[in-house]
Structure formats: structure tokens, C-alpha cells
PDB file of N, CA and C in Angstrom:
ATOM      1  N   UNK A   1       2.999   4.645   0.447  1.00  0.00           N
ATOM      2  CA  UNK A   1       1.958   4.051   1.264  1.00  0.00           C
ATOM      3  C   UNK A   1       0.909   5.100   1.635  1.00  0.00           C
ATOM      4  N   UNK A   2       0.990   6.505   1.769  1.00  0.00           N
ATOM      5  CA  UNK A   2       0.311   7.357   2.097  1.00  0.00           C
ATOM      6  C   UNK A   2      -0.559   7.598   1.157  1.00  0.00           C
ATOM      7  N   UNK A   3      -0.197   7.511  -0.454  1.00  0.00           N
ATOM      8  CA  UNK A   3      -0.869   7.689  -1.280  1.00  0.00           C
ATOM      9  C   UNK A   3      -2.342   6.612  -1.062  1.00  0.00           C
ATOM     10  N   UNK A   4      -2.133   5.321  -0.772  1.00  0.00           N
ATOM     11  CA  UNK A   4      -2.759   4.438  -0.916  1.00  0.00           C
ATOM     12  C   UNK A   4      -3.551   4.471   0.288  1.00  0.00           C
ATOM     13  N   UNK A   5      -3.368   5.086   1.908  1.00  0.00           N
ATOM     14  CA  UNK A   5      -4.251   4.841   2.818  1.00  0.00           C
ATOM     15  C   UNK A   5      -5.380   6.394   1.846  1.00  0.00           C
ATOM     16  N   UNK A   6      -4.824   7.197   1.009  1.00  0.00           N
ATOM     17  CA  UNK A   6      -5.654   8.507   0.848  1.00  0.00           C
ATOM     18  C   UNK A   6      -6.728   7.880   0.164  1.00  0.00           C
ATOM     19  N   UNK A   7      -6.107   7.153  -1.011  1.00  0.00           N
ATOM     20  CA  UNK A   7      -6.917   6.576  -1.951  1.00  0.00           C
ATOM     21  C   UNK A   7      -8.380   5.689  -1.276  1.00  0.00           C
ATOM     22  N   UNK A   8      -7.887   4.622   0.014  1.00  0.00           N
ATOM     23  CA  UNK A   8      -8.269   3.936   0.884  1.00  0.00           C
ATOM     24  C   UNK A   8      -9.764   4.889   1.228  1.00  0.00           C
ATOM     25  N   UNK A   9      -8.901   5.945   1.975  1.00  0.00           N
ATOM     26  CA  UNK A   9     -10.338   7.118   2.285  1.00  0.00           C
ATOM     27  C   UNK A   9     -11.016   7.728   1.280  1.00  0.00           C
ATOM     28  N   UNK A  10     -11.040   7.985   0.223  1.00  0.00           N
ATOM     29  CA  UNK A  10     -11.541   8.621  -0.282  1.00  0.00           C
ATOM     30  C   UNK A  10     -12.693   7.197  -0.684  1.00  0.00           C
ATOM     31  N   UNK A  11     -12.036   6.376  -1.139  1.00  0.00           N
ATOM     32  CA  UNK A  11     -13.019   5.334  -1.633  1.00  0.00           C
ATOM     33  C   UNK A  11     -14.173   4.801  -0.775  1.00  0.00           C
ATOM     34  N   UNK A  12     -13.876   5.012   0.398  1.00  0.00           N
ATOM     35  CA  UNK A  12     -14.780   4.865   1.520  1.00  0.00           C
ATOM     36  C   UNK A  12     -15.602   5.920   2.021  1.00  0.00           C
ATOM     37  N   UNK A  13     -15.191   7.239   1.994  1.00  0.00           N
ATOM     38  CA  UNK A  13     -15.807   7.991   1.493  1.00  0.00           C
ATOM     39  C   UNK A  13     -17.091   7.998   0.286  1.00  0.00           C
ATOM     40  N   UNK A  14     -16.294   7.799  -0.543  1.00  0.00           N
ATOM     41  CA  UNK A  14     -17.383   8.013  -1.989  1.00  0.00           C
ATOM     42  C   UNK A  14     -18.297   6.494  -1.915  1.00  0.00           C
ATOM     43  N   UNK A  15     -18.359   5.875  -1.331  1.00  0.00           N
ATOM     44  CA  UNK A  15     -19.410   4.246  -0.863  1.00  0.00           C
ATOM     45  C   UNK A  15     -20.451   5.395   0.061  1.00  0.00           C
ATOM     46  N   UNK A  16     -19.958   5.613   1.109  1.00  0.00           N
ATOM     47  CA  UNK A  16     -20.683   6.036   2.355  1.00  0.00           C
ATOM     48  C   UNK A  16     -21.729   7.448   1.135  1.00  0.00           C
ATOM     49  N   UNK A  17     -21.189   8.119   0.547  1.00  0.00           N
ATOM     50  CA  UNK A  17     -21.742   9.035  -0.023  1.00  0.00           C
ATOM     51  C   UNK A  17     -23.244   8.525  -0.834  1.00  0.00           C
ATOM     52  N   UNK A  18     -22.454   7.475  -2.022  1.00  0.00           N
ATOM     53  CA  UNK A  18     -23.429   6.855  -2.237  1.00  0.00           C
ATOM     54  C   UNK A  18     -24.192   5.608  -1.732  1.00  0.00           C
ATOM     55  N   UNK A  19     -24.084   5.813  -0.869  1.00  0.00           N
ATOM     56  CA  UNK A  19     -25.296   4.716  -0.136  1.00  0.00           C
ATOM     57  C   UNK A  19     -26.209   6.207   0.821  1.00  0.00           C
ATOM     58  N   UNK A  20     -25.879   7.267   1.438  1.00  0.00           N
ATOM     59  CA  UNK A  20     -26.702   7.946   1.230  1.00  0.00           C
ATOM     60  C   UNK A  20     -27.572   8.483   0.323  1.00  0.00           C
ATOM     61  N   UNK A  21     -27.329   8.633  -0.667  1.00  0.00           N
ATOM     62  CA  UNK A  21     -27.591   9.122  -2.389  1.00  0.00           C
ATOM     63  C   UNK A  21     -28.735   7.913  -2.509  1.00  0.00           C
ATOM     64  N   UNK A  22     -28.422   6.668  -2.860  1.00  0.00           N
ATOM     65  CA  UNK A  22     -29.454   5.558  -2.419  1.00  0.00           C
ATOM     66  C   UNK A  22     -30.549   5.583  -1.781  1.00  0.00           C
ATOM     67  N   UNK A  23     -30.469   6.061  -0.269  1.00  0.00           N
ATOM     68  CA  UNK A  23     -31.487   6.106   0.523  1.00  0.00           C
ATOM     69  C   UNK A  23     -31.963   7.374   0.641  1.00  0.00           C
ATOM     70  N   UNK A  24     -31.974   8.293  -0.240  1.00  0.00           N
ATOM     71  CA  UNK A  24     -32.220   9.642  -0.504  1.00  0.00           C
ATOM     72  C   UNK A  24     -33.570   9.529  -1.462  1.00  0.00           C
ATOM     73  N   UNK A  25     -33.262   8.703  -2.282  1.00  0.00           N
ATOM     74  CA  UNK A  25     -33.876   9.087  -3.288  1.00  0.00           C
ATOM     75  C   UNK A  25     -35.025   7.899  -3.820  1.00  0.00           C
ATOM     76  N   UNK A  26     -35.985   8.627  -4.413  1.00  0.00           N
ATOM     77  CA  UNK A  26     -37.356   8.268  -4.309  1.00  0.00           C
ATOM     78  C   UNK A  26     -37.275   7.685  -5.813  1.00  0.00           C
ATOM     79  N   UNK A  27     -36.573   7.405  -6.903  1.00  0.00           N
ATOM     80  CA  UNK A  27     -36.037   6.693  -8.125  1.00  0.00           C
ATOM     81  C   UNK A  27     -35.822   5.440  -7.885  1.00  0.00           C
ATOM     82  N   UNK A  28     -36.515   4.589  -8.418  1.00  0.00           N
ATOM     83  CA  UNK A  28     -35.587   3.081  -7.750  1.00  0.00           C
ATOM     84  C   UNK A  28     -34.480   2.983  -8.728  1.00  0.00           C
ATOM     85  N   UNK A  29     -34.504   3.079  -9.782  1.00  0.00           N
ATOM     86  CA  UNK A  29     -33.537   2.759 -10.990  1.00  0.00           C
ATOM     87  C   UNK A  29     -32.318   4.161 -10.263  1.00  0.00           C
ATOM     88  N   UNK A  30     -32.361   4.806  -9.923  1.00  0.00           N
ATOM     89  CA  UNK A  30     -30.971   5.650  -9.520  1.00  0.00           C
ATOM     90  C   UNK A  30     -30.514   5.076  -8.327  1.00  0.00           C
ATOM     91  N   UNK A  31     -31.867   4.645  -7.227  1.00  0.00           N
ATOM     92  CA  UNK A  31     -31.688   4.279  -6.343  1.00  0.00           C
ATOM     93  C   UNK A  31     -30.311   2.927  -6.405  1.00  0.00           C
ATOM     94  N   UNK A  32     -30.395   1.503  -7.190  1.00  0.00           N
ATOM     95  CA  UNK A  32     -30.053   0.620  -7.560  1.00  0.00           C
ATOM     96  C   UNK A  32     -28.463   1.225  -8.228  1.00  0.00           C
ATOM     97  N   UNK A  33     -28.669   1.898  -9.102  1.00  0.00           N
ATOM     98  CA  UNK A  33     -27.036   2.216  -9.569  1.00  0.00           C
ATOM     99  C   UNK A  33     -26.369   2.987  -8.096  1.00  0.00           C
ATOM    100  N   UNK A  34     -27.052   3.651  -7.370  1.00  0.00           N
ATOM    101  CA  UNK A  34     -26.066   3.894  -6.613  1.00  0.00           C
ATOM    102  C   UNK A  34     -25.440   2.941  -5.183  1.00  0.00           C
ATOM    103  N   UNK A  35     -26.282   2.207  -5.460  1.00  0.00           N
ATOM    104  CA  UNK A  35     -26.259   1.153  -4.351  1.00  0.00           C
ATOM    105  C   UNK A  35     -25.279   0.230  -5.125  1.00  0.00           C
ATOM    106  N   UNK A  36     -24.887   0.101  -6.500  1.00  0.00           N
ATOM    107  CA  UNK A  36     -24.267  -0.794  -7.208  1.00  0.00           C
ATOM    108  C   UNK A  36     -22.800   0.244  -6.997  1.00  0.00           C
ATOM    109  N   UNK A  37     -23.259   1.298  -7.696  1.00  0.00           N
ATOM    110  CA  UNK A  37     -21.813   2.226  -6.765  1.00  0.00           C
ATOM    111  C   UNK A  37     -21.220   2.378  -5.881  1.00  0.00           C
ATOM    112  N   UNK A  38     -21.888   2.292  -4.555  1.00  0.00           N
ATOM    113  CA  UNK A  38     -21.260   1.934  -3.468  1.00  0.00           C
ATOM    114  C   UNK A  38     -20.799   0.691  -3.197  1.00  0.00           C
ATOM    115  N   UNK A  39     -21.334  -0.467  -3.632  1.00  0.00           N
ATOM    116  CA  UNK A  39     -20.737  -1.908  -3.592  1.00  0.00           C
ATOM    117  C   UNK A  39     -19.122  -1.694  -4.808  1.00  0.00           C
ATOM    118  N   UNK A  40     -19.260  -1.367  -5.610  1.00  0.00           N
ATOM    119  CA  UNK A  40     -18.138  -1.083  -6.467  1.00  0.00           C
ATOM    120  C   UNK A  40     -16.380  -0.415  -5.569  1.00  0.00           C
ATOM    121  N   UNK A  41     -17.283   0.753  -5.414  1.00  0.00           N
ATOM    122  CA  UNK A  41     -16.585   1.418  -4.054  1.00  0.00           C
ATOM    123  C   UNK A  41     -16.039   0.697  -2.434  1.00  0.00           C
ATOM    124  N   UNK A  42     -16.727   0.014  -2.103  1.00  0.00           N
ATOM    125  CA  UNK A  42     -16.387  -1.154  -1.164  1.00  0.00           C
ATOM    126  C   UNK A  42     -15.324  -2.201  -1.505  1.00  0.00           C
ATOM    127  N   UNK A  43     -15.942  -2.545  -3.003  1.00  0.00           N
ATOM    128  CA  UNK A  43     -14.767  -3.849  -3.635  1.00  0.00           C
ATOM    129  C   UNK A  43     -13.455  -3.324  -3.745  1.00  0.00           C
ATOM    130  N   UNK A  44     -13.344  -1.975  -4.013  1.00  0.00           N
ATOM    131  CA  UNK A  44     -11.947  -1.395  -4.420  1.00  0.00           C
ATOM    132  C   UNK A  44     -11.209  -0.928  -3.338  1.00  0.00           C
ATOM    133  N   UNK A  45     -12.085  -0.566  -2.053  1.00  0.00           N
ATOM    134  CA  UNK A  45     -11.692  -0.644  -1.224  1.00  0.00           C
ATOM    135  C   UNK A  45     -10.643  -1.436  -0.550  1.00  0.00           C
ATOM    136  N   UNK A  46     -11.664  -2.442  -0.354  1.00  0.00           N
ATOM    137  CA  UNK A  46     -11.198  -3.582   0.375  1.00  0.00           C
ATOM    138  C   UNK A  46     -10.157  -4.567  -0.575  1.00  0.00           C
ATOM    139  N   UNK A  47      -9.712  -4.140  -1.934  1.00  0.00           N
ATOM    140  CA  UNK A  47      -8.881  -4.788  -2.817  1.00  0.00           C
ATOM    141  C   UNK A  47      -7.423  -3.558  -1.956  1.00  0.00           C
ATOM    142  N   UNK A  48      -7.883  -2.538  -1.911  1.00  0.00           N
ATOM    143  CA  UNK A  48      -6.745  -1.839  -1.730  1.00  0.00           C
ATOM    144  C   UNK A  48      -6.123  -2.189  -0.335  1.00  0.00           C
ATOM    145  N   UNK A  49      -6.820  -2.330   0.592  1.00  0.00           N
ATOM    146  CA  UNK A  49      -6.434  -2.631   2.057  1.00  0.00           C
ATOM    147  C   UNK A  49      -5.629  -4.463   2.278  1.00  0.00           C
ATOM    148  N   UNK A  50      -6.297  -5.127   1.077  1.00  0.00           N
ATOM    149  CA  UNK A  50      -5.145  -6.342   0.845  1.00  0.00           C
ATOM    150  C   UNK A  50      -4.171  -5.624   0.583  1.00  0.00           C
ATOM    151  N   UNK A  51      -3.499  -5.037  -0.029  1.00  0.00           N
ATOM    152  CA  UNK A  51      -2.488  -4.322  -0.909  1.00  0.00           C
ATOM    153  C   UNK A  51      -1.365  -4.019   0.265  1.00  0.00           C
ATOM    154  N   UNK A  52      -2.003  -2.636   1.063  1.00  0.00           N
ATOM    155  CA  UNK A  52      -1.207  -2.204   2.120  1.00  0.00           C
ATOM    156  C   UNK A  52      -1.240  -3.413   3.041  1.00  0.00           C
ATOM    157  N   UNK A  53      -1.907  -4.391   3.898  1.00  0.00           N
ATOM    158  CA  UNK A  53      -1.626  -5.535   4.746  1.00  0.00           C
ATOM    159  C   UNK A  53      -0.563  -5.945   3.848  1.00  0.00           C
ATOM    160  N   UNK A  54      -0.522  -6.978   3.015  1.00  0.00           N
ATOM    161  CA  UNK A  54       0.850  -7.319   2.062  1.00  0.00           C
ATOM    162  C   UNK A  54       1.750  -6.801   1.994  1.00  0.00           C
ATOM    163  N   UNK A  55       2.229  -5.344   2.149  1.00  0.00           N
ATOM    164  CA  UNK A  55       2.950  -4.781   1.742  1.00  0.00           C
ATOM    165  C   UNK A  55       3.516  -4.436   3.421  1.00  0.00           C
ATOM    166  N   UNK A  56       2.172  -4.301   3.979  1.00  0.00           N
ATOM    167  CA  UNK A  56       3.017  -3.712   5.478  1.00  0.00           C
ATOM    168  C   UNK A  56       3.824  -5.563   6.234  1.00  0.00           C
ATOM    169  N   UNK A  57       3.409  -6.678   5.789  1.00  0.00           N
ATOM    170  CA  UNK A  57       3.968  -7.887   5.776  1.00  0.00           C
ATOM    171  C   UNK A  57       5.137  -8.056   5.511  1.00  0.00           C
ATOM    172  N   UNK A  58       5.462  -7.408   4.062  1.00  0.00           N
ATOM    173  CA  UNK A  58       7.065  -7.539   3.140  1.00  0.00           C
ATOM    174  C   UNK A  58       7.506  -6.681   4.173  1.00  0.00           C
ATOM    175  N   UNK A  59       6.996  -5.563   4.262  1.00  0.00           N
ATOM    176  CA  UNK A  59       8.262  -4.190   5.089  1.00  0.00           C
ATOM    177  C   UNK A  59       8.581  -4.739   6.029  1.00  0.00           C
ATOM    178  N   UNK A  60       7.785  -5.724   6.755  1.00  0.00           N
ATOM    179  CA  UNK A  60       7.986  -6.083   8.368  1.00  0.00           C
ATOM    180  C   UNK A  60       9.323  -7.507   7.975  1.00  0.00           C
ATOM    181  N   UNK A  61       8.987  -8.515   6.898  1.00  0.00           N
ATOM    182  CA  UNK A  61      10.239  -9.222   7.141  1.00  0.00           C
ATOM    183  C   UNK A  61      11.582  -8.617   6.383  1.00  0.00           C
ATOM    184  N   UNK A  62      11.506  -7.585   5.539  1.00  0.00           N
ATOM    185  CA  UNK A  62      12.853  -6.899   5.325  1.00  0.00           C
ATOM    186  C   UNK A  62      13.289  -5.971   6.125  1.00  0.00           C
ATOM    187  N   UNK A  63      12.394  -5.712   7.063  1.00  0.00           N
ATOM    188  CA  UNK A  63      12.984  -5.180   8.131  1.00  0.00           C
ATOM    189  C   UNK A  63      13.786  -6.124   9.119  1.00  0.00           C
ATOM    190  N   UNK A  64      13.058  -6.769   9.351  1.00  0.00           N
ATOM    191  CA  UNK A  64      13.623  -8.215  10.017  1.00  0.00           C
ATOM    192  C   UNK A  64      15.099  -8.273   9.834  1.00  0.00           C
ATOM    193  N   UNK A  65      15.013  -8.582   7.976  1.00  0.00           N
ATOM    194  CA  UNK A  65      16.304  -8.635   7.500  1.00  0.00           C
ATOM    195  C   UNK A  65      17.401  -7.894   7.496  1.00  0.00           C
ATOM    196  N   UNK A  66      17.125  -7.124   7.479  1.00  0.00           N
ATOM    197  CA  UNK A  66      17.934  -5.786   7.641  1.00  0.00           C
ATOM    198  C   UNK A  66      19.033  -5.519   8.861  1.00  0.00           C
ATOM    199  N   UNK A  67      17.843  -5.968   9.839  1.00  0.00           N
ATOM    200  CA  UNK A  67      18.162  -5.823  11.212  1.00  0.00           C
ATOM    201  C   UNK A  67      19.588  -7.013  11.468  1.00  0.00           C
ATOM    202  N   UNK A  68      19.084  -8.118  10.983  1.00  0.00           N
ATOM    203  CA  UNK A  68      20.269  -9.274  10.976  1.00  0.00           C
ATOM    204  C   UNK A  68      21.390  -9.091   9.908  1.00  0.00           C
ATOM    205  N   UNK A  69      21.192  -8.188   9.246  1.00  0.00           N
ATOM    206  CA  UNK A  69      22.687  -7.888   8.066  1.00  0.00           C
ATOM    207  C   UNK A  69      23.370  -6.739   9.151  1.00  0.00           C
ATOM    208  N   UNK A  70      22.354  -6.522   9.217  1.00  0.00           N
ATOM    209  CA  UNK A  70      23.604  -4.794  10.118  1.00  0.00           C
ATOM    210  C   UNK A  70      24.166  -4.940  11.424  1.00  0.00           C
ATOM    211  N   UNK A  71      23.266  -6.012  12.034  1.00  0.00           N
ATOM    212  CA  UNK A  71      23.743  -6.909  13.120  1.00  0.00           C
ATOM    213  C   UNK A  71      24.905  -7.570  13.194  1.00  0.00           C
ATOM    214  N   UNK A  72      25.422  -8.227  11.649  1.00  0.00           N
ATOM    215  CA  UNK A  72      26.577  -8.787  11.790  1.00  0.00           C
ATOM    216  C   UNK A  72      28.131  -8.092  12.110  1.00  0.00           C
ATOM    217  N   UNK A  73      28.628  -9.202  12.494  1.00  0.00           N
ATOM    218  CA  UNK A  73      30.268  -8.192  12.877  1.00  0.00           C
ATOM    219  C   UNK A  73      30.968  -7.689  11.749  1.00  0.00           C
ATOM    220  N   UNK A  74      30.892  -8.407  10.887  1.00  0.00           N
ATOM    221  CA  UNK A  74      31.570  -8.812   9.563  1.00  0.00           C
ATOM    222  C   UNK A  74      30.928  -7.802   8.721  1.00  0.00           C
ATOM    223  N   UNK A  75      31.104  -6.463   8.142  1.00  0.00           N
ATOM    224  CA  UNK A  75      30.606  -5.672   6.963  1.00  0.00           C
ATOM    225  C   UNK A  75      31.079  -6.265   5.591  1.00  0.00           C
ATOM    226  N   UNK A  76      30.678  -7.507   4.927  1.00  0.00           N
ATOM    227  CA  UNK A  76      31.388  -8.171   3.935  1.00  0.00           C
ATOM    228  C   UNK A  76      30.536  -7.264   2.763  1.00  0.00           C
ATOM    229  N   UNK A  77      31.042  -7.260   1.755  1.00  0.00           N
ATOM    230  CA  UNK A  77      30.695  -6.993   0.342  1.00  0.00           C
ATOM    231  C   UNK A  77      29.178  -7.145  -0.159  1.00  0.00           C
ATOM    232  N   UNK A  78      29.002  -8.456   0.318  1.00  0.00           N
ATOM    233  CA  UNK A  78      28.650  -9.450   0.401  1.00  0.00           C
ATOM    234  C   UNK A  78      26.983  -8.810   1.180  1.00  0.00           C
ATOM    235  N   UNK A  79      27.218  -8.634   2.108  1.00  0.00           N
ATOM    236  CA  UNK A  79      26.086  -8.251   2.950  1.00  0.00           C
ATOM    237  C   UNK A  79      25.559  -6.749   2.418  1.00  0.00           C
ATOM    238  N   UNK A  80      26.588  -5.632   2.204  1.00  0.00           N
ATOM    239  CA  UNK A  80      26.623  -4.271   2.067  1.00  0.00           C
ATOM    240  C   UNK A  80      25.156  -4.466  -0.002  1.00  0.00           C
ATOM    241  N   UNK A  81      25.785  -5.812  -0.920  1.00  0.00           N
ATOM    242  CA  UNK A  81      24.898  -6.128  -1.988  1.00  0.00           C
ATOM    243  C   UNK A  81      23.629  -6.385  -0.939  1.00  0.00           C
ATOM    244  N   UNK A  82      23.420  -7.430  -0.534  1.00  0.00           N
ATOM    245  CA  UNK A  82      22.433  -7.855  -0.088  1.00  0.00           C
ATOM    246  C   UNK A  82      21.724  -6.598   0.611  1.00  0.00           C
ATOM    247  N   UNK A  83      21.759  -5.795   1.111  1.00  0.00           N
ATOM    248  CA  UNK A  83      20.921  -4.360   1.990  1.00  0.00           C
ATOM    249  C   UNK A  83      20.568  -3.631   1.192  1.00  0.00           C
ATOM    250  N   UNK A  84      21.808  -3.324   0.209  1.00  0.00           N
ATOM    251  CA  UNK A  84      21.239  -2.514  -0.716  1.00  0.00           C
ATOM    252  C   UNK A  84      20.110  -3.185  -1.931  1.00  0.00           C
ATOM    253  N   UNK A  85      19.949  -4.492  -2.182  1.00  0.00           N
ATOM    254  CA  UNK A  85      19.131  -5.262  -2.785  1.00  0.00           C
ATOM    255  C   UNK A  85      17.792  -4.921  -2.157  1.00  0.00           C
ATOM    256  N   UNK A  86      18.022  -5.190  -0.715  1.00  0.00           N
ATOM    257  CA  UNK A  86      16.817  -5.063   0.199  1.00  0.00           C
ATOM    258  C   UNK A  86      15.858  -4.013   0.350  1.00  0.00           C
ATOM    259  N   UNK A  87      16.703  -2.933   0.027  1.00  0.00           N
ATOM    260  CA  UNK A  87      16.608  -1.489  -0.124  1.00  0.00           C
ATOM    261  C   UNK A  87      16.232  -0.887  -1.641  1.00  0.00           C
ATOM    262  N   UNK A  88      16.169  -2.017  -2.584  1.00  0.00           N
ATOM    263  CA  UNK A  88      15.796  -1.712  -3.791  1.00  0.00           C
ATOM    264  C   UNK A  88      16.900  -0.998  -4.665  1.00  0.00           C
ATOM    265  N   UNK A  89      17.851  -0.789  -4.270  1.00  0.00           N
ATOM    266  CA  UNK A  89      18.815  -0.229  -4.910  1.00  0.00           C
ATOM    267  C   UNK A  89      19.826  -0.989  -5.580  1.00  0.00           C
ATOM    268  N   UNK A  90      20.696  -0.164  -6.800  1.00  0.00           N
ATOM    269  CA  UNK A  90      21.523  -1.751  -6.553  1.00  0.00           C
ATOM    270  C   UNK A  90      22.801  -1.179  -6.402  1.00  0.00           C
ATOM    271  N   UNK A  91      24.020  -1.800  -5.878  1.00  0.00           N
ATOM    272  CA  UNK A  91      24.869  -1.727  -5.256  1.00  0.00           C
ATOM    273  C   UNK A  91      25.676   0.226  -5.910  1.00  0.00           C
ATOM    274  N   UNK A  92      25.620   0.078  -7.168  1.00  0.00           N
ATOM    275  CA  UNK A  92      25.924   1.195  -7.926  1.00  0.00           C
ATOM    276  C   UNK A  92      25.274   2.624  -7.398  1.00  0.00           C
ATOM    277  N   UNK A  93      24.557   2.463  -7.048  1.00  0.00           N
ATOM    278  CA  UNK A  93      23.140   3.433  -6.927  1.00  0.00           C
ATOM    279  C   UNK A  93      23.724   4.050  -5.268  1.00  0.00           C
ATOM    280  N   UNK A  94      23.882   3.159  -4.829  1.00  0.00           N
ATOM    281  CA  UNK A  94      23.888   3.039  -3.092  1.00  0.00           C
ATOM    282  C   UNK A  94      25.227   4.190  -3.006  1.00  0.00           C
ATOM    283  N   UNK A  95      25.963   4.232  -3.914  1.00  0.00           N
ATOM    284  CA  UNK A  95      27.824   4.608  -4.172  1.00  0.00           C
ATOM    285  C   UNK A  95      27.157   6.453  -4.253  1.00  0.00           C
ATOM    286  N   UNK A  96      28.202   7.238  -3.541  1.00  0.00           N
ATOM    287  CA  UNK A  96      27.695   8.605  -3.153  1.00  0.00           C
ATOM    288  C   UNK A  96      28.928   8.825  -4.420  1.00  0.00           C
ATOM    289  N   UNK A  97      28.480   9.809  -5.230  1.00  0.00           N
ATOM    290  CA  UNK A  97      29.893   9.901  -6.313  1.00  0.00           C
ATOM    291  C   UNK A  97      30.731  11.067  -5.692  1.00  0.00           C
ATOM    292  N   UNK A  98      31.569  10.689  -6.597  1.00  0.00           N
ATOM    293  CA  UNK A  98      32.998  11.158  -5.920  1.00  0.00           C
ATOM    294  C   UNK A  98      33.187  12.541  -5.923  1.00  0.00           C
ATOM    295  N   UNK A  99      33.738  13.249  -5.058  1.00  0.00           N
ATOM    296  CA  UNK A  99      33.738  15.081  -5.230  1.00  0.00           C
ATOM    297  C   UNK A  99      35.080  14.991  -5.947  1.00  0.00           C
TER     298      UNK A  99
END
């Protein structure tokens, strides 16, 4: 996720850059590509910030979930698959090997 708020800034960054660059310059034809650059830069932006909302959505109801598996009294088999599913792992993976 960190990668993606960096990405987030930089892209907002490089808009803000060129929309100065835009109003800098006395070219209309450079003027126009960079103003098309910064709209470019905005779109990818704001494609990326759907991304993390969605994603900070999923984390929030497998957290949820999580919370109600580990909650239970019962450590069944059963539940221990299901967390580690939750967790992206699969049950094999989760297993610390043997000394």
C-alpha cells in the first residue's frame, strides 16, 4: 500500500508540475500538451486512489472477519483454513517446519 500512496504523490506531483510548465510558457502548442499532461496525470491519479479506497474496504471487512474467527471458542480446523485463506496463505504455508 505504501508503494501506491508514493506512486499517488508523485503523480500529483508531476500534474501540479505540469500545469505550472503550462502557465509558464509563451508556446501555445507546448502550452496544450502540457496541460494534456497534467490532465493525464490527474486521471491516473485519481484511478489509483479508487484502488487504495477498495482495497482499504476489503482490509476493513477481513479484518472484520478475522476478528469473528479468533473470537470463537472453538479453534476448529476448520476456522484455523479459513484465517489462513483470509490471510492469503494456504493452510500449508501457515505450518512453521519442523526442527
Amino acid at each position: 500500500m505504501k508503494d501506491l500512496k508514493l506512486y499517488l504523490d508523485k503523480l500529483h506531483a508531476n500534474s501540479e508540475h505540469c500545469i505550472t510548465i503550462s502557465k509558464s510558457t509563451l508556446n501555445n502548442k507546448k502550452r496544450e500538451v502540457f496541460e494534456v499532461l497534467a490532465a493525464t496525470y490527474r486521471k491516473l491519479a485519481s484511478d489509483i486512489e479508487a484502488v487504495i479506497a477498495t482495497n482499504a474496504i476489503l482490509d476493513e471487512e477481513r479484518d472484520k472477519r478475522l476478528i469473528g474467527l479468533l473470537g470463537k471458542d472453538d479453534n476448529s480446523a476448520d476456522s484455523v483454513t479459513e484465517i489462513t485463506r483470509l490471510l492469503g496463505q494456504s493452510p500449508e504455508q501457515s505450518k512453521s517446519p519442523a526442527s
